[in-house]
Each structure stands twice: as C-alpha cells, then as structure tokens.
PDB file of N, CA and C in Angstrom:
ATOM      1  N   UNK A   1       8.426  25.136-102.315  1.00  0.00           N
ATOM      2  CA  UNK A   1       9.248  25.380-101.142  1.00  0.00           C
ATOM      3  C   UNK A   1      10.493  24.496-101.254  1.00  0.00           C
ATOM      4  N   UNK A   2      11.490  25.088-100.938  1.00  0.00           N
ATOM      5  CA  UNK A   2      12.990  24.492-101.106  1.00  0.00           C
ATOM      6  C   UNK A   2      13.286  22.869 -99.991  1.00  0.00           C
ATOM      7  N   UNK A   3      13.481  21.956 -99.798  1.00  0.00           N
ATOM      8  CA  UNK A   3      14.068  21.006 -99.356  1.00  0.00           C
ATOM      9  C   UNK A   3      14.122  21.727 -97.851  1.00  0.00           C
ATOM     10  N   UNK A   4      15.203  22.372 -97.838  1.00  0.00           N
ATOM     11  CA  UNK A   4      15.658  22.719 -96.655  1.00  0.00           C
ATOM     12  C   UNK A   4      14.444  23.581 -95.837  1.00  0.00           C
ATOM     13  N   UNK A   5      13.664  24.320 -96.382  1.00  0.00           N
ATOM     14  CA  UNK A   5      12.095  24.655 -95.903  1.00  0.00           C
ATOM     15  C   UNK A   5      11.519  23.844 -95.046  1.00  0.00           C
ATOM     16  N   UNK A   6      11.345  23.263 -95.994  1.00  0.00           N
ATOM     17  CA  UNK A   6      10.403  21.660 -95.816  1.00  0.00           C
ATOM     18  C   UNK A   6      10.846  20.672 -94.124  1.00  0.00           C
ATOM     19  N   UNK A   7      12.269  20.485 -94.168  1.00  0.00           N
ATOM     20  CA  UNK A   7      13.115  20.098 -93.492  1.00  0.00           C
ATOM     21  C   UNK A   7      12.781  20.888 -92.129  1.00  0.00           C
ATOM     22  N   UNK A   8      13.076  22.152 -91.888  1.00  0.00           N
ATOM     23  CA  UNK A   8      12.852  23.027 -91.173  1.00  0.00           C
ATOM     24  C   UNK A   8      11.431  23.100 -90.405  1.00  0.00           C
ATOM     25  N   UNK A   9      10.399  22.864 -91.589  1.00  0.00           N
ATOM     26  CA  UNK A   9       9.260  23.236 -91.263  1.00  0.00           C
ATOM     27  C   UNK A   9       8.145  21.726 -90.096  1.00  0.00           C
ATOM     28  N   UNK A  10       9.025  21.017 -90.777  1.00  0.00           N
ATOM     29  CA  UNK A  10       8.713  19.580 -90.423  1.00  0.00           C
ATOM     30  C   UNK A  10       9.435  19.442 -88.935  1.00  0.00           C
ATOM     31  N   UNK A  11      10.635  20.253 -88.797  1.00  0.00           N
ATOM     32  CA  UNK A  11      11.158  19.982 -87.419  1.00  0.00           C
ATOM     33  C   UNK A  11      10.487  21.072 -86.352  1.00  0.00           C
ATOM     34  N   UNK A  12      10.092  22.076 -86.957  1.00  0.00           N
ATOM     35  CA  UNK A  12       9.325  22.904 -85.695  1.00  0.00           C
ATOM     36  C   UNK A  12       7.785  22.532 -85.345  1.00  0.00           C
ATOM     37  N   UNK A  13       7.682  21.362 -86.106  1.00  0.00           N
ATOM     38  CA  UNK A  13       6.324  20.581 -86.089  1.00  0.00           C
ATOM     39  C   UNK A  13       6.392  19.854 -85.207  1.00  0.00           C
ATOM     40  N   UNK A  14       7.784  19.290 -85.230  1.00  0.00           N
ATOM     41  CA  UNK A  14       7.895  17.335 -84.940  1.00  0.00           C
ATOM     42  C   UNK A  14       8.393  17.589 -83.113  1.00  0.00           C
ATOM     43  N   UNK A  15       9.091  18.679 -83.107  1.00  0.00           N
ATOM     44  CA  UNK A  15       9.429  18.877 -82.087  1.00  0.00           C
ATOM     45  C   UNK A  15       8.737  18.863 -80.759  1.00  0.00           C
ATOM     46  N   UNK A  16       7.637  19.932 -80.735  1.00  0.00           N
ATOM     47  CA  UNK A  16       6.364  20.258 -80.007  1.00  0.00           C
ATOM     48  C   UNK A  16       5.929  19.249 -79.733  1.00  0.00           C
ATOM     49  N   UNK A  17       5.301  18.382 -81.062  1.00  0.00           N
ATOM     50  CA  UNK A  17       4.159  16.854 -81.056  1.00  0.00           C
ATOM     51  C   UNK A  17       4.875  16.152 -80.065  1.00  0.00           C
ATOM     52  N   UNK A  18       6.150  15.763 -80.570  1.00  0.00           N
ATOM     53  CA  UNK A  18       6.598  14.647 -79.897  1.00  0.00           C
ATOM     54  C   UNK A  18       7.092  15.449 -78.006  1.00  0.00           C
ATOM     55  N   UNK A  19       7.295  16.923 -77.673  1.00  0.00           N
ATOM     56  CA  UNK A  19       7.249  16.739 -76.365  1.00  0.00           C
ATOM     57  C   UNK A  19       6.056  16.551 -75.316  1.00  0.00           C
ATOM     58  N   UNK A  20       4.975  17.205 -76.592  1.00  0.00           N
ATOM     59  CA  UNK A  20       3.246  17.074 -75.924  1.00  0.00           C
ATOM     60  C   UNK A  20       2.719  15.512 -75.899  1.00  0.00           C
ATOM     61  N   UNK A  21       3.147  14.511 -76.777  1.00  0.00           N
ATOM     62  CA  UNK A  21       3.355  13.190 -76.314  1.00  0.00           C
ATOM     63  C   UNK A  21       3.839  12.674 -75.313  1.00  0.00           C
ATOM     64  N   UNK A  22       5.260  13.086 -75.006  1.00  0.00           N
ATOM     65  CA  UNK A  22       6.009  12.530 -73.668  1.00  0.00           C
ATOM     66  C   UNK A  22       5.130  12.710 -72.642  1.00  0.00           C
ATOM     67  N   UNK A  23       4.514  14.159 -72.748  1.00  0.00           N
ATOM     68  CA  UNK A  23       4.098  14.412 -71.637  1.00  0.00           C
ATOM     69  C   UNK A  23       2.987  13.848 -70.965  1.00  0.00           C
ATOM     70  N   UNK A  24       1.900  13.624 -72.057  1.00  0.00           N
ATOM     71  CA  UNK A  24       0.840  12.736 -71.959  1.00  0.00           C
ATOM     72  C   UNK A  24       1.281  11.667 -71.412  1.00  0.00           C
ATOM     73  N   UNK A  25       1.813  10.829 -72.111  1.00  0.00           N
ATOM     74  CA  UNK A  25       2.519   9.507 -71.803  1.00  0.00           C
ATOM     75  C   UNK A  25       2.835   9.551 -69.945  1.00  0.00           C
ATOM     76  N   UNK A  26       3.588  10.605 -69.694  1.00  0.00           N
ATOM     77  CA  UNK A  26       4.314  10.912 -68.399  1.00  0.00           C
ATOM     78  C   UNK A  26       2.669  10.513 -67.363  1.00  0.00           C
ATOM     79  N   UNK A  27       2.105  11.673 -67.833  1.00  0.00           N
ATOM     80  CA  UNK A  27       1.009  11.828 -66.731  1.00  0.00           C
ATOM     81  C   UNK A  27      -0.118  10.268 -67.202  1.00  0.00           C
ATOM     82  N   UNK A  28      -0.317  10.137 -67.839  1.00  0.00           N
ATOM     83  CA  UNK A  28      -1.250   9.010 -67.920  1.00  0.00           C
ATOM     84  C   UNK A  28      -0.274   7.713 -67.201  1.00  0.00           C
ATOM     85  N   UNK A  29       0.426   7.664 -67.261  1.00  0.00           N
ATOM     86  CA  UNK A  29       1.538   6.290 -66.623  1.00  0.00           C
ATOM     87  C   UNK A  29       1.955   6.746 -65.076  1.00  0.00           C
ATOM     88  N   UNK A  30       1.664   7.446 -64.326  1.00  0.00           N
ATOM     89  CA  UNK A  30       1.682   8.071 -63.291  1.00  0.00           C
ATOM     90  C   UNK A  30       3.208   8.837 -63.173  1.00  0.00           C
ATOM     91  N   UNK A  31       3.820   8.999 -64.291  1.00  0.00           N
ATOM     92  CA  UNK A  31       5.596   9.702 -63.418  1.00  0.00           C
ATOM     93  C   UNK A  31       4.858  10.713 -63.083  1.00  0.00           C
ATOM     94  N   UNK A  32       4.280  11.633 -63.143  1.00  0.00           N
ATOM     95  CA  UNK A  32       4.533  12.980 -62.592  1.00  0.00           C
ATOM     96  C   UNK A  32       3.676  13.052 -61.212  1.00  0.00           C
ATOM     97  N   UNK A  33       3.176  11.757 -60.813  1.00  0.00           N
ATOM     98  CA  UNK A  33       2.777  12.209 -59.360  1.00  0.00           C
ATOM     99  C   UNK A  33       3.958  11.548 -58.456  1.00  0.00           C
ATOM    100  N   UNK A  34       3.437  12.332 -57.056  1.00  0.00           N
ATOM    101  CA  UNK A  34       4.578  12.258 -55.743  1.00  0.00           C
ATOM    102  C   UNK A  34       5.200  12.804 -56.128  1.00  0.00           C
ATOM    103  N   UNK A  35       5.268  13.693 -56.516  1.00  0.00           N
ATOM    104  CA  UNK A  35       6.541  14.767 -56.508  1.00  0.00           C
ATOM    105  C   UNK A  35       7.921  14.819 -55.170  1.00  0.00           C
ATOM    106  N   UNK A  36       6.754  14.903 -53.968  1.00  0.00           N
ATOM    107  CA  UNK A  36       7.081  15.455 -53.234  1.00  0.00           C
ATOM    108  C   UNK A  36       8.414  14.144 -52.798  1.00  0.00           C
ATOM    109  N   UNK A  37       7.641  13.128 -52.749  1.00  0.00           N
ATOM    110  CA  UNK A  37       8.948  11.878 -52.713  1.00  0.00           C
ATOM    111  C   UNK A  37      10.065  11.950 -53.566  1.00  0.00           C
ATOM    112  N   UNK A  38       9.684  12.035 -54.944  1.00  0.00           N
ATOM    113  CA  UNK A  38      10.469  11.946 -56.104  1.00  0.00           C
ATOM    114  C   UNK A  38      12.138  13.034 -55.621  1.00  0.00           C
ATOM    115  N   UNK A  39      11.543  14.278 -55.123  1.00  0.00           N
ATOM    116  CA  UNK A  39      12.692  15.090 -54.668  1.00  0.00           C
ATOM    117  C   UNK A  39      13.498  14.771 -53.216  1.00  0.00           C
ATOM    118  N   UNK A  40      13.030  13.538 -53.145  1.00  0.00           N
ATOM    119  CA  UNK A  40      14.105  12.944 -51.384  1.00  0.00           C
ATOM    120  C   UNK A  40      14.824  11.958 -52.188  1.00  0.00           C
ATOM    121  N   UNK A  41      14.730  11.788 -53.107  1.00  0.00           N
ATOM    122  CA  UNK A  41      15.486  10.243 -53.616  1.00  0.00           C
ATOM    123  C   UNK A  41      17.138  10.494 -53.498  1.00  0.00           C
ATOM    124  N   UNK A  42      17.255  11.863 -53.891  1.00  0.00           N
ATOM    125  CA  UNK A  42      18.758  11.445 -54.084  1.00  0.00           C
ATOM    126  C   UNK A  42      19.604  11.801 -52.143  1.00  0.00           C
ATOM    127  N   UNK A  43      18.650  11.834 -51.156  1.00  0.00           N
ATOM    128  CA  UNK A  43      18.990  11.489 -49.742  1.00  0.00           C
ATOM    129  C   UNK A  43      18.974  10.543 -49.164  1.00  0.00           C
ATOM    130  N   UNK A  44      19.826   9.890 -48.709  1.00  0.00           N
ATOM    131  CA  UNK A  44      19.986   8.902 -47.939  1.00  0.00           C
ATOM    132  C   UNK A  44      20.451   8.610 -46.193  1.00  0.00           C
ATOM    133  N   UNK A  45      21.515   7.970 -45.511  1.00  0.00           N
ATOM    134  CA  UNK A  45      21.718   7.901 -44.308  1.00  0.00           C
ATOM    135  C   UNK A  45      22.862   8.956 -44.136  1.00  0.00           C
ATOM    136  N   UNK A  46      23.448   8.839 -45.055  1.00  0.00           N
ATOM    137  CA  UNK A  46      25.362   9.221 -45.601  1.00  0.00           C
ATOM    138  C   UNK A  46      25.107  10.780 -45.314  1.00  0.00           C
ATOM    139  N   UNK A  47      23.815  11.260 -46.318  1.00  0.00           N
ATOM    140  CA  UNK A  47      23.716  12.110 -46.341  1.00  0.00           C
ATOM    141  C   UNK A  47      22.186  12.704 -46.203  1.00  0.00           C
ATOM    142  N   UNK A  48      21.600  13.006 -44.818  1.00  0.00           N
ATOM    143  CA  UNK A  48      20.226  13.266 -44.904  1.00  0.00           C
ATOM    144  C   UNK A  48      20.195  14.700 -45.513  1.00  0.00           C
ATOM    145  N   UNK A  49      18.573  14.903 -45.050  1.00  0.00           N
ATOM    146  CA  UNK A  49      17.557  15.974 -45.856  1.00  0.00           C
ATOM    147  C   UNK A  49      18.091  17.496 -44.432  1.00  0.00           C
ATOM    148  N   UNK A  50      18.328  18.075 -45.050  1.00  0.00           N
ATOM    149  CA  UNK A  50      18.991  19.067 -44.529  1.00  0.00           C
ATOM    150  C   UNK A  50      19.942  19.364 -43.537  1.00  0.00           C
ATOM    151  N   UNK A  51      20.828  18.504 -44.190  1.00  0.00           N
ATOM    152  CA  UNK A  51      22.568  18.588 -43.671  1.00  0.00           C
ATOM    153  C   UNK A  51      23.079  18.944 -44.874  1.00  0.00           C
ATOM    154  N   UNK A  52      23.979  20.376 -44.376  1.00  0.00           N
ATOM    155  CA  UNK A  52      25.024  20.513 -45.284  1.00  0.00           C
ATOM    156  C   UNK A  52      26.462  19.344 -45.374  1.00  0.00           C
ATOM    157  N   UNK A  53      26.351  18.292 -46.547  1.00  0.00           N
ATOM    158  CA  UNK A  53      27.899  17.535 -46.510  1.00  0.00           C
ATOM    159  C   UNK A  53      28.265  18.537 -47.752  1.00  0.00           C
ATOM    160  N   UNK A  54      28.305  19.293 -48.469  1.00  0.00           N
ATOM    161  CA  UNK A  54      28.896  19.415 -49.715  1.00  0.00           C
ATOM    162  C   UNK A  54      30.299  20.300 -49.373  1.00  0.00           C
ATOM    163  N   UNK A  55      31.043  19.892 -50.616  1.00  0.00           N
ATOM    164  CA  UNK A  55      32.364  20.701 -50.033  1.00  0.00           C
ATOM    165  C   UNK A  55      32.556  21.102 -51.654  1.00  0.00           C
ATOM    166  N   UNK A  56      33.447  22.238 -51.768  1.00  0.00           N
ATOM    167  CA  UNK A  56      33.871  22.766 -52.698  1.00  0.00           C
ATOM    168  C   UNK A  56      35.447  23.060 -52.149  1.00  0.00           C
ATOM    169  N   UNK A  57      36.213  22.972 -53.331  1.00  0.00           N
ATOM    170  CA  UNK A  57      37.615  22.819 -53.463  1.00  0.00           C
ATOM    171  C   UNK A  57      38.406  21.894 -52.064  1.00  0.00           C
ATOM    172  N   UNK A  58      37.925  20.827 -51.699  1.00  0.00           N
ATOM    173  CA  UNK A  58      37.695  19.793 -50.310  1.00  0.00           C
ATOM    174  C   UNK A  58      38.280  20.601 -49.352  1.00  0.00           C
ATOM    175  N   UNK A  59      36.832  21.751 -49.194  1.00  0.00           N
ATOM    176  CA  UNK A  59      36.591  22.728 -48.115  1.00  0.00           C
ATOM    177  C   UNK A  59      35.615  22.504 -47.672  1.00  0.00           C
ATOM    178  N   UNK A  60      35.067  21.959 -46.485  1.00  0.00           N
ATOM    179  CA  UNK A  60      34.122  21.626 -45.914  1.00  0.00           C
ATOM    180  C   UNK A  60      33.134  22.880 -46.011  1.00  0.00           C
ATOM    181  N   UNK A  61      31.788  22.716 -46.096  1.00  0.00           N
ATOM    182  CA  UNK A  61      31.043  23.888 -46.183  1.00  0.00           C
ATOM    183  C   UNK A  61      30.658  24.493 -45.075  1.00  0.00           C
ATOM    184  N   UNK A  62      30.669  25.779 -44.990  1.00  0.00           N
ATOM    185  CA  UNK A  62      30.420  26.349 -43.776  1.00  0.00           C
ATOM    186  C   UNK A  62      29.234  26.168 -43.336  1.00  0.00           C
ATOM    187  N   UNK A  63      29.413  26.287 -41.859  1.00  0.00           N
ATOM    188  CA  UNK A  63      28.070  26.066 -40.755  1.00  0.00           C
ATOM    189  C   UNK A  63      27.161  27.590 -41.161  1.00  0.00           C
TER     190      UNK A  63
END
C-alpha cells in the first residue's frame, strides 16, 4: 500500500478513536451533566432569559 494509503487510512482511524475518547473523558469527568444550567450561562442581569436585546443593523428587534 502506497504512503499516502497508509496516511489516509491511519487518519480515518485516528479520527473516530480520538473523538470516542473525548467523549468518554467528557462524561466520566462530569461535563456533560446539567445541561440544563450549562445553556443559561451566557444570561445575565444586562441581558435576561427571555428578553429580546439583540439588534441587527443597530435596529432594535422587534416586539
């Protein structure tokens, strides 16, 4: 098998392993629980959990 085979064959290997690792890793170290928190993080006072602030072209977004 040619170099570049080999190369190829080794990366559609390495790829998979190493995301089925992360993932392990993820869940055994607890990231993937609380989800439900994890998705309020980027809310704060400025801007709570279901208020529209976003604006596009600094056009306030409609009501």
């Amino acid at each position: 098998m040619p170099v570049p085979g080999l190369i190829l064959l080794a990366g559609v290997l390495a790829v998979p392993l190493a995301a089925l690792w992360a993932l392990r890793w993820a869940a055994s170290h607890g990231e993937l629980g609380h989800g439900d928190r994890a998705a309020l993080l980027p809310f704060d006072e400025e801007e709570p959990v279901g208020t529209a602030t976003d604006q596009i072209l600094n056009r306030p977004a409609k009501p």
